[in-house]
C-alpha atoms as a PDB file:
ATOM      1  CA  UNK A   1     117.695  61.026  45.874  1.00  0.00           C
ATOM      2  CA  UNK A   2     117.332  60.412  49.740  1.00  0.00           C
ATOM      3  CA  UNK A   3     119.076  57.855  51.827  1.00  0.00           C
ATOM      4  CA  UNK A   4     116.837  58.314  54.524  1.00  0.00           C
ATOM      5  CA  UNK A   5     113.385  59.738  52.734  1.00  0.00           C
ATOM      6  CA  UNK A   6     111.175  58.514  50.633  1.00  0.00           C
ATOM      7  CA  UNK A   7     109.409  61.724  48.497  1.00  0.00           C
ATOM      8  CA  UNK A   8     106.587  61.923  46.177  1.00  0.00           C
ATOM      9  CA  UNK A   9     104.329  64.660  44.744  1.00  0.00           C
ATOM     10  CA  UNK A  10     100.655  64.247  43.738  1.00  0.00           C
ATOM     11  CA  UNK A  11      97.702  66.422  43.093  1.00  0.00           C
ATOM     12  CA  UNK A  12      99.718  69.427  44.642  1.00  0.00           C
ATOM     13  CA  UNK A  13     100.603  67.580  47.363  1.00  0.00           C
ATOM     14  CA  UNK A  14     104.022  66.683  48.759  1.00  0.00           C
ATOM     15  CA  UNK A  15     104.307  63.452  50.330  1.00  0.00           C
ATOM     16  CA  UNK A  16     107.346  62.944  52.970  1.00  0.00           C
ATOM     17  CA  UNK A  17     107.930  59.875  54.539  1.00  0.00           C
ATOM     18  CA  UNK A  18     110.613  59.026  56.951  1.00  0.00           C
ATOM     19  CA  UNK A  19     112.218  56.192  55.974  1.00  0.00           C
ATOM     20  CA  UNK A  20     113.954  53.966  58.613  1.00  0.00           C
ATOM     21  CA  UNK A  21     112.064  51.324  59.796  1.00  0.00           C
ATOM     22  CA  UNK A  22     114.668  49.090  61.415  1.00  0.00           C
ATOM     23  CA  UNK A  23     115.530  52.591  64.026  1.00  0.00           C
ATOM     24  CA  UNK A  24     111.531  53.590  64.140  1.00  0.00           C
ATOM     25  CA  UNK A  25     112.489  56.300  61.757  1.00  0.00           C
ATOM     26  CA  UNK A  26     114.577  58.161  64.474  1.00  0.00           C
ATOM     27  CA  UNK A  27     116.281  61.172  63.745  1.00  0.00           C
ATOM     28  CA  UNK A  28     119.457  61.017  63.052  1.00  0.00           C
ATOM     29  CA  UNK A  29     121.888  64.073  61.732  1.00  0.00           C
ATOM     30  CA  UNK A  30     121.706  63.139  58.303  1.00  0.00           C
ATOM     31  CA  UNK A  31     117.689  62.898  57.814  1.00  0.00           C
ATOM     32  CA  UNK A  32     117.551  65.813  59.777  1.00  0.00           C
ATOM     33  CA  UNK A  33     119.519  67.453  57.188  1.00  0.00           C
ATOM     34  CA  UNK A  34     117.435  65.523  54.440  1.00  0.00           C
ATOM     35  CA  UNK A  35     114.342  66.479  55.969  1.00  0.00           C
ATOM     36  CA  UNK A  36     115.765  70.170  55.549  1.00  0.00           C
ATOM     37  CA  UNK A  37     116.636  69.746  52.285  1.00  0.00           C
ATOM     38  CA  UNK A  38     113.290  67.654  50.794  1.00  0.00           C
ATOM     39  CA  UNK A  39     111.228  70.379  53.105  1.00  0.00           C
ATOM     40  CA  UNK A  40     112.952  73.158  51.205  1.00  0.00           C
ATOM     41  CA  UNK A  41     112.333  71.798  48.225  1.00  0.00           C
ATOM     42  CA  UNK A  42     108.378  71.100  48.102  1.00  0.00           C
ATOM     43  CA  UNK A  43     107.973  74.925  50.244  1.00  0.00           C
ATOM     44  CA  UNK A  44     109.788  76.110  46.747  1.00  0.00           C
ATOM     45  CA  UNK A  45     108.008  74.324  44.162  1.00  0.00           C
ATOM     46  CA  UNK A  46     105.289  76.247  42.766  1.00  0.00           C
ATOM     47  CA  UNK A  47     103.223  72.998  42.430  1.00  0.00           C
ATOM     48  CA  UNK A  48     102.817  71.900  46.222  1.00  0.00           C
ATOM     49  CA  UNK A  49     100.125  73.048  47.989  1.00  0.00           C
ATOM     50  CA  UNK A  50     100.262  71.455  50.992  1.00  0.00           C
ATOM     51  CA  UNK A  51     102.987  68.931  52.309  1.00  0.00           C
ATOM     52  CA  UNK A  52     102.268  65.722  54.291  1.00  0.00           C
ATOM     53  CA  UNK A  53     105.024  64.480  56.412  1.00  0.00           C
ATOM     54  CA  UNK A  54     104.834  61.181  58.006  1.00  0.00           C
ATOM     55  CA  UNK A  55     106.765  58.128  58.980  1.00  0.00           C
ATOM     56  CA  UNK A  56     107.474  54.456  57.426  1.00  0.00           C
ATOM     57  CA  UNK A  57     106.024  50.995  58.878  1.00  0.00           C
ATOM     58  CA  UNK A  58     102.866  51.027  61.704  1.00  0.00           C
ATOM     59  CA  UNK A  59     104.774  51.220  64.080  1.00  0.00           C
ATOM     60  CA  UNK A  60     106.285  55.050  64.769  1.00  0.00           C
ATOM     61  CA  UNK A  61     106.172  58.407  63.186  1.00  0.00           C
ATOM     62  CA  UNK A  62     109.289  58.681  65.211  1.00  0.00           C
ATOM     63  CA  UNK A  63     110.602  57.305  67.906  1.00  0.00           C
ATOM     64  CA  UNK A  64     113.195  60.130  69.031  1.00  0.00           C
ATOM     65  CA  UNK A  65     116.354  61.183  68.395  1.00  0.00           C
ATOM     66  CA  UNK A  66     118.889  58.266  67.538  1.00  0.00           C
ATOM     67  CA  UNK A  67     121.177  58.901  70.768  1.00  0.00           C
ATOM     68  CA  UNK A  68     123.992  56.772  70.162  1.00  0.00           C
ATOM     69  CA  UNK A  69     124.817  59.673  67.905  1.00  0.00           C
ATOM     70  CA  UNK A  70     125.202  62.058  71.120  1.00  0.00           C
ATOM     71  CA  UNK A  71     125.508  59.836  73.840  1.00  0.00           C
ATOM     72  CA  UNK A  72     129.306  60.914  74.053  1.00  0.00           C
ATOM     73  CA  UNK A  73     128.817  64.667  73.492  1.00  0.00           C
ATOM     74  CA  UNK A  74     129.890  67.541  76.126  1.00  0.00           C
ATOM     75  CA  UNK A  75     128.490  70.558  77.134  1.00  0.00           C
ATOM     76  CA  UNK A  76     129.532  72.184  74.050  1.00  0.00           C
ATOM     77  CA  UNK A  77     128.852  69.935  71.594  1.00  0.00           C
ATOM     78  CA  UNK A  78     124.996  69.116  73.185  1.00  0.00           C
ATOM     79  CA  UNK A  79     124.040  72.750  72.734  1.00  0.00           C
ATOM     80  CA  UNK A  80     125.516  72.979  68.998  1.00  0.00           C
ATOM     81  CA  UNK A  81     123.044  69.697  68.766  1.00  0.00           C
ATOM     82  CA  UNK A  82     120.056  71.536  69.718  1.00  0.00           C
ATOM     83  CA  UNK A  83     121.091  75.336  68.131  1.00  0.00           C
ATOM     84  CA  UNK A  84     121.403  73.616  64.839  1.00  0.00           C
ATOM     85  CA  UNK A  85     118.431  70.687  64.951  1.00  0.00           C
ATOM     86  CA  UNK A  86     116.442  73.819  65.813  1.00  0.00           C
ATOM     87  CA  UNK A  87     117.758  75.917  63.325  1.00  0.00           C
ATOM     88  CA  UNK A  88     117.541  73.380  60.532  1.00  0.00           C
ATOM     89  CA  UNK A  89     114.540  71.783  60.678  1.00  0.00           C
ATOM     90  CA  UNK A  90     112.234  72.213  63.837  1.00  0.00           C
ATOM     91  CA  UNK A  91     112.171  76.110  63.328  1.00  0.00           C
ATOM     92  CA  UNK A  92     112.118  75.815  59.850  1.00  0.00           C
ATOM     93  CA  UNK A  93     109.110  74.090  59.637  1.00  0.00           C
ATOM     94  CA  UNK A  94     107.489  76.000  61.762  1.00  0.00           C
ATOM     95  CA  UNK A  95     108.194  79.248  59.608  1.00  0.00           C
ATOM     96  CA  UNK A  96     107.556  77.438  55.953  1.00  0.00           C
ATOM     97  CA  UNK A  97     105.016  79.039  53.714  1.00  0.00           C
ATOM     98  CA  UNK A  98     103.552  75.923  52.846  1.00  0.00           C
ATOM     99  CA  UNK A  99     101.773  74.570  55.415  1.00  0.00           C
ATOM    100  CA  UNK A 100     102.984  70.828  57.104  1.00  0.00           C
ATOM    101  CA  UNK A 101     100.323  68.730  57.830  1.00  0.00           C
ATOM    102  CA  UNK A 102     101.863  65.710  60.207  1.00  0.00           C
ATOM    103  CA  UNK A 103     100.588  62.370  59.940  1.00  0.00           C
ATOM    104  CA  UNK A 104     101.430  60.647  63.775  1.00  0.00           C
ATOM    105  CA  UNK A 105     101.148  56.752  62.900  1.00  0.00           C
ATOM    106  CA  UNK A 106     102.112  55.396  65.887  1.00  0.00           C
ATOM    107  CA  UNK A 107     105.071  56.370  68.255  1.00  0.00           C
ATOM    108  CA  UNK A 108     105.895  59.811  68.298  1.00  0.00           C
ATOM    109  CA  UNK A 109     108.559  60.463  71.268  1.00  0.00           C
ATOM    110  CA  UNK A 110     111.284  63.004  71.753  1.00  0.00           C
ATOM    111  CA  UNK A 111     112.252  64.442  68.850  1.00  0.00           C
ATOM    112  CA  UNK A 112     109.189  62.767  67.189  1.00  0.00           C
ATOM    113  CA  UNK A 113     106.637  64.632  69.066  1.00  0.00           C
ATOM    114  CA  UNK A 114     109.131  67.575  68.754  1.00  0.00           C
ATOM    115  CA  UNK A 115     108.628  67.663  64.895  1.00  0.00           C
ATOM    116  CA  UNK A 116     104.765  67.366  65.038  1.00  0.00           C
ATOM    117  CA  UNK A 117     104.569  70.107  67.078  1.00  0.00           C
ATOM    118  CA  UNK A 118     106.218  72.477  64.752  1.00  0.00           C
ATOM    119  CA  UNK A 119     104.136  70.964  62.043  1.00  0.00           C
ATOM    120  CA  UNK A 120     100.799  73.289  61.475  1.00  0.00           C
ATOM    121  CA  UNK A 121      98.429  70.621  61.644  1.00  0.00           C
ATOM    122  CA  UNK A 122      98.576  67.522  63.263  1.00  0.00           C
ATOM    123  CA  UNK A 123      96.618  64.319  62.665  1.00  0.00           C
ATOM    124  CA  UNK A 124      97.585  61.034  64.940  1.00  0.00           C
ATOM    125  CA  UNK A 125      96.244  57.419  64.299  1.00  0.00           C
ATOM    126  CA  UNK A 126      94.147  56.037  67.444  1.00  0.00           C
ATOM    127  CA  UNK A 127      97.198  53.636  68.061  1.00  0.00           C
ATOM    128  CA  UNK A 128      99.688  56.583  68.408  1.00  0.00           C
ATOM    129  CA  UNK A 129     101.759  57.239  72.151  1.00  0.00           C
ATOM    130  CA  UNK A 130     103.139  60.519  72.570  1.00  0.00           C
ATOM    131  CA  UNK A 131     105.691  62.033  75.021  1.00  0.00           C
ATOM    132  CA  UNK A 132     109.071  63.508  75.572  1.00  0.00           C
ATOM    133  CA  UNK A 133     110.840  61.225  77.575  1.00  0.00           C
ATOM    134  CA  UNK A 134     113.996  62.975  77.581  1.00  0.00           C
ATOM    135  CA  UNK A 135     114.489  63.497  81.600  1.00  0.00           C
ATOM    136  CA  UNK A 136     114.758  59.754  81.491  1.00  0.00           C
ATOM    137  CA  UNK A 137     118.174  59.920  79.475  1.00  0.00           C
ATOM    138  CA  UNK A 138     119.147  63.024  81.953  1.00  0.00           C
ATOM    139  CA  UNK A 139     119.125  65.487  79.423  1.00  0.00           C
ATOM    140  CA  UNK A 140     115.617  67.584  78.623  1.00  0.00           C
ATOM    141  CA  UNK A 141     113.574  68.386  75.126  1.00  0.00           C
ATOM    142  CA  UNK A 142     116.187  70.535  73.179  1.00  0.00           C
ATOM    143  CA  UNK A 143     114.631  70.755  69.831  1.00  0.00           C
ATOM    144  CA  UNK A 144     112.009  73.471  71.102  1.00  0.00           C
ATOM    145  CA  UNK A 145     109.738  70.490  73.109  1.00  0.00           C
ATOM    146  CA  UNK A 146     109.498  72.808  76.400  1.00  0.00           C
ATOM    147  CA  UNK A 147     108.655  75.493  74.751  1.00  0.00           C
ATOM    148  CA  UNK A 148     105.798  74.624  72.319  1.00  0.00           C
ATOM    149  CA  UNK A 149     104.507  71.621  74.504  1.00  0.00           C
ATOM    150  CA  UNK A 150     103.638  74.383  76.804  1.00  0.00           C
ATOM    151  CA  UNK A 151     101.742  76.550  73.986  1.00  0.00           C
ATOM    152  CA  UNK A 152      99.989  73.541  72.888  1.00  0.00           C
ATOM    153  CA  UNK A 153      98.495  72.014  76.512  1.00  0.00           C
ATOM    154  CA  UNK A 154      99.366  74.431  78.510  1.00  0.00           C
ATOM    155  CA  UNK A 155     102.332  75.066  81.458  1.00  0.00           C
ATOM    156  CA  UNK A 156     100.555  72.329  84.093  1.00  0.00           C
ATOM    157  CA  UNK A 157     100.154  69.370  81.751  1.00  0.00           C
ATOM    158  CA  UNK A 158     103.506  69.978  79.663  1.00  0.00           C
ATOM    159  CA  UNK A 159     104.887  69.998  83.267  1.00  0.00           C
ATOM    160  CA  UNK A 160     103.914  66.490  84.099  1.00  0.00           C
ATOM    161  CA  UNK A 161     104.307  65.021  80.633  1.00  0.00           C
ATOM    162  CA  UNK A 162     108.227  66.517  80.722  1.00  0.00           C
ATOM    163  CA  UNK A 163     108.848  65.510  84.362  1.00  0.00           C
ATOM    164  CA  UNK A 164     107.515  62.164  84.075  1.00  0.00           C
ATOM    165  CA  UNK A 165     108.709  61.310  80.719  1.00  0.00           C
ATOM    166  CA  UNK A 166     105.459  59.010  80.417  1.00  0.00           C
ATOM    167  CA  UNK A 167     103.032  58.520  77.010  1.00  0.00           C
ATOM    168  CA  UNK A 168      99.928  59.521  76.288  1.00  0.00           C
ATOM    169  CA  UNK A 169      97.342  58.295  74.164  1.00  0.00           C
ATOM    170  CA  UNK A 170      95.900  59.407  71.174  1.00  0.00           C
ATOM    171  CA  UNK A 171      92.373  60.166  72.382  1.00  0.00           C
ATOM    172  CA  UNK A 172      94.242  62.274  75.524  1.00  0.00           C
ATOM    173  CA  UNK A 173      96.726  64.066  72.870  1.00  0.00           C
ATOM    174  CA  UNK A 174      93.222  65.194  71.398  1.00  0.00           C
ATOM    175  CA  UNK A 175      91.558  66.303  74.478  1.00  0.00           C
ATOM    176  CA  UNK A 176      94.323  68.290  75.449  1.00  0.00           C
ATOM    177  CA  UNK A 177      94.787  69.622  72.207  1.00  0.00           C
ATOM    178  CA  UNK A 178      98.325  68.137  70.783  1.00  0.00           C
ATOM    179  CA  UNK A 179      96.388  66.841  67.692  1.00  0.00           C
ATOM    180  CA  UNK A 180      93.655  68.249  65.744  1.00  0.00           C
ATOM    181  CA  UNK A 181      92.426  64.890  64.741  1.00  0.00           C
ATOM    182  CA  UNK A 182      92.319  60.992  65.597  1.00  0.00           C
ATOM    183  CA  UNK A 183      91.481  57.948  63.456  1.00  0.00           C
ATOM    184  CA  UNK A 184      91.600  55.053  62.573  1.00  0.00           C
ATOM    185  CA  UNK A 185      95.140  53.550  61.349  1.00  0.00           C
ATOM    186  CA  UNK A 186      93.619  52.764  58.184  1.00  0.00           C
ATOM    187  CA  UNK A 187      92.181  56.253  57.722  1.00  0.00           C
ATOM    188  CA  UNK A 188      95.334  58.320  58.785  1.00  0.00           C
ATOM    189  CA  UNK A 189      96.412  59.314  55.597  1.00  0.00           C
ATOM    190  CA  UNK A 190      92.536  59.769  53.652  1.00  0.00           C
ATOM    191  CA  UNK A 191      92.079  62.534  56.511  1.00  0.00           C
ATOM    192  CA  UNK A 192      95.397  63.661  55.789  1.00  0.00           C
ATOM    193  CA  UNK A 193      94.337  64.109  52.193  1.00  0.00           C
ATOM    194  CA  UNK A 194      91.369  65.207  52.757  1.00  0.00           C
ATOM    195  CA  UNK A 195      92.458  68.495  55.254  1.00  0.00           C
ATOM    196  CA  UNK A 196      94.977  69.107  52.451  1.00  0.00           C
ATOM    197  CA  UNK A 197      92.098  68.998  49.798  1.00  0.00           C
ATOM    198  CA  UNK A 198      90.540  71.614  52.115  1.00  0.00           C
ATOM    199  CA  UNK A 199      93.513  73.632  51.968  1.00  0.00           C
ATOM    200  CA  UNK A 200      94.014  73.400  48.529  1.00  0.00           C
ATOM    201  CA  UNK A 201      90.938  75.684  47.665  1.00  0.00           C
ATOM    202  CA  UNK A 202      92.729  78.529  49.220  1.00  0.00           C
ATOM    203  CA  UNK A 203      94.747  81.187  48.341  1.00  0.00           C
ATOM    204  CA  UNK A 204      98.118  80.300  49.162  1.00  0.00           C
ATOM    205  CA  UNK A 205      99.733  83.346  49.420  1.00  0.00           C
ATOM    206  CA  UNK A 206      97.397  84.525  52.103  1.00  0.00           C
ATOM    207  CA  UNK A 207      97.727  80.904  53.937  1.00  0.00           C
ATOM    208  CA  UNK A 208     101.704  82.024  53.732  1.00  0.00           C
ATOM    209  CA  UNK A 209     100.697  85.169  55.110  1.00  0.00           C
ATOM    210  CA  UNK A 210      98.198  83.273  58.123  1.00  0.00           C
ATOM    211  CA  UNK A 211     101.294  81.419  59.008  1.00  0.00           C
ATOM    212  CA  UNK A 212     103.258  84.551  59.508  1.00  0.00           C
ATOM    213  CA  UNK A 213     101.073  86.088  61.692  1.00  0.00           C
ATOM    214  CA  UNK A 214      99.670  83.022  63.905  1.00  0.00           C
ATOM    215  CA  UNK A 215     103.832  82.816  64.629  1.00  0.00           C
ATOM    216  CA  UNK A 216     104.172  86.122  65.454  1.00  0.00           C
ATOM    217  CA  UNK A 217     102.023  85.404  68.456  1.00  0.00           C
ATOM    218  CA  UNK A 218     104.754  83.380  69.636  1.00  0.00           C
ATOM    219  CA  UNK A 219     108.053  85.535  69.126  1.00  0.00           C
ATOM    220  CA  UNK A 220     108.576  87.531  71.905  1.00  0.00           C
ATOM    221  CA  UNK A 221     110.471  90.364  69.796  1.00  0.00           C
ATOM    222  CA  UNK A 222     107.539  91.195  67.764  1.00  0.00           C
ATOM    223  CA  UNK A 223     104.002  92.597  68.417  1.00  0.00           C
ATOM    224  CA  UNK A 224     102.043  89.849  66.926  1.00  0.00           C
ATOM    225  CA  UNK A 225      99.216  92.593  66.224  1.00  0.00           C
ATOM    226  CA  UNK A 226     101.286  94.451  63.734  1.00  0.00           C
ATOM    227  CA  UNK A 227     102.747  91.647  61.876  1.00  0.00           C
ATOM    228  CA  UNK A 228      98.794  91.081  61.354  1.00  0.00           C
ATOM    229  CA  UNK A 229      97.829  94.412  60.560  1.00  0.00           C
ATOM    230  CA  UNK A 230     101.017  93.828  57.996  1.00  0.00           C
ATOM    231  CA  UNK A 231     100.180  90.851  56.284  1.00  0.00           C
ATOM    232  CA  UNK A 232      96.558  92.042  56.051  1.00  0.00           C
ATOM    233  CA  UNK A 233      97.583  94.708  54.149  1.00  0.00           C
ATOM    234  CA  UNK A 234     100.047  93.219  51.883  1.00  0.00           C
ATOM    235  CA  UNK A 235      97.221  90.338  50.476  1.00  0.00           C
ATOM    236  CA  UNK A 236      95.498  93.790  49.222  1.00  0.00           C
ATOM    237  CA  UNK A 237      98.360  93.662  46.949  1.00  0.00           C
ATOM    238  CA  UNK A 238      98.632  90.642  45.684  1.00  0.00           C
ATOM    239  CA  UNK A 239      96.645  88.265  42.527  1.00  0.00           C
ATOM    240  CA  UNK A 240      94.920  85.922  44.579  1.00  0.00           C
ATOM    241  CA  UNK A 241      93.044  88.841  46.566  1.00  0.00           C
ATOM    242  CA  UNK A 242      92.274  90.383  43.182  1.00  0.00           C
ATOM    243  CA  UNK A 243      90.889  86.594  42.511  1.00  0.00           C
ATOM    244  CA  UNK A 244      89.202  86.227  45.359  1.00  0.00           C
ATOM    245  CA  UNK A 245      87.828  89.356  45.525  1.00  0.00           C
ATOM    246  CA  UNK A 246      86.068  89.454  41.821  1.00  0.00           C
ATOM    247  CA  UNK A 247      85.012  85.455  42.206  1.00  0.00           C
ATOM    248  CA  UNK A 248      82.945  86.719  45.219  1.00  0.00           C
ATOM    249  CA  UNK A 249      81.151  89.293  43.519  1.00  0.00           C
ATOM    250  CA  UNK A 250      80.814  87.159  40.349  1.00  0.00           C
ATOM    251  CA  UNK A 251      79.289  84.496  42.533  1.00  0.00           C
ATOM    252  CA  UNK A 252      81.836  81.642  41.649  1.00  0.00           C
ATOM    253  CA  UNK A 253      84.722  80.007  43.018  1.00  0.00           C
ATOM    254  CA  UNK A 254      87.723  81.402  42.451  1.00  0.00           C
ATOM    255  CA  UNK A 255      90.358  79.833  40.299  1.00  0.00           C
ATOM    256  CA  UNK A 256      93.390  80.657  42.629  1.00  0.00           C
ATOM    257  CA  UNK A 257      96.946  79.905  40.448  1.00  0.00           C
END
């Protein structure tokens, strides 16, 4: 089905996998456009829970963006590069309902680190490197890097990691907060699994509605307060709340569809 994927679905979860080895699974326009479409997919199936994105090999989630593609672009052409890589899959991660966990096995540079940032949860292996190295190509981050590199460490340290285009370490990615998690490379994907399986109990329509409103804290044009008060007041309308609701008062777990 994929050229550039390989996709599976078990036990409500959707398993992604970036699938070329031989480049360190970089991103080029088609499995950005794959990654769209399989993405798409598993946030529409009424079976998936949770979806786990990751890459092939030991070596890299991803390694970047694969810049022969661009190397030759001009002014014009590098913005349409970064308005529609945002547009078509960093952004739309970032907004699915179903939440992306991101499993970091390795390398995760550029566009690599870019894409497990918009990811909701991210868990790295102890042998992962992270950075954006893009300064050292003369260009910068354009797949929304700056801007959520900053969110996640803060403006100081997302300073020094953009000007100096240098890795870090797993075990710094975690003190700083770029990862929620670090493990062994052997455990990556049980932890993974077992997040998800936390997940999993809940309600997914109000774990849609969660990720609405954590986002709103970030977009400038709304008042992320409101979209809150919003969402909180739609789950009064919806099955799982009426679930939820009567499994707590009949003192047992609630058998969300």
């Amino acid at each position: 089905m994929y050229n550039n994927l390989i996709t599976e679905t078990n036990n409500h979860i959707a398993w992604i996998t970036i699938n070329r080895p031989n480049q360190l699974n970089a991103l080029n326009k088609d499995t950005i456009a794959e990654l769209h479409n399989a993405l798409k997919a598993a946030d529409q199936d009424d079976q998936v829970g949770v979806i786990i994105l990751t890459g092939s090999g030991e070596k890299a989630f991803v390694a970047g963006a694969d810049i022969k593609e661009f190397a030759d672009f001009d002014v014009s052409q590098g913005g349409d590069l970064a308005a529609i890589g945002q547009r078509t899959l960093f952004t739309f991660v970032e907004q699915l309902s179903t939440p992306v966990i991101a499993a970091v096995n390795g390398f995760a540079l550029g566009g690599g680190l870019e894409l497990a940032m918009c990811s909701h949860i991210r868990v790295a292996s102890s042998n992962a490197r992270v950075g954006l190295p893009e300064v050292s190509l003369g260009v910068i981050p354009g797949y929304g890097g700056t801007q959520r590199l900053a969110h996640l460490v803060g403006r100081g340290k997302a300073n020094e990691m953009v000007f100096t285009a240098g890795m870090i370490k797993a075990d710094e990615a975690l003190t700083w907060g770029l990862v929620n998690y670090v493990v062994e490379p052997e455990e990556l994907m049980a932890k993974c699994e077992e997040i998800a399986g936390k997940i999993l109990n809940n309600s997914g329509t109000a774990i849609a509605a969660a990720i609405r409103a954590v986002n709103a804290n970030y977009d400038s044009s709304v008042n992320g307060y409101d979209v809150e008060i919003d969402e909180f007041g739609k789950c009064f309308g919806t099955e799982d709340f009426k679930e939820g609701t009567t499994a707590f008062l009949e003192k047992r777990k609630p058998n969300f569809r």
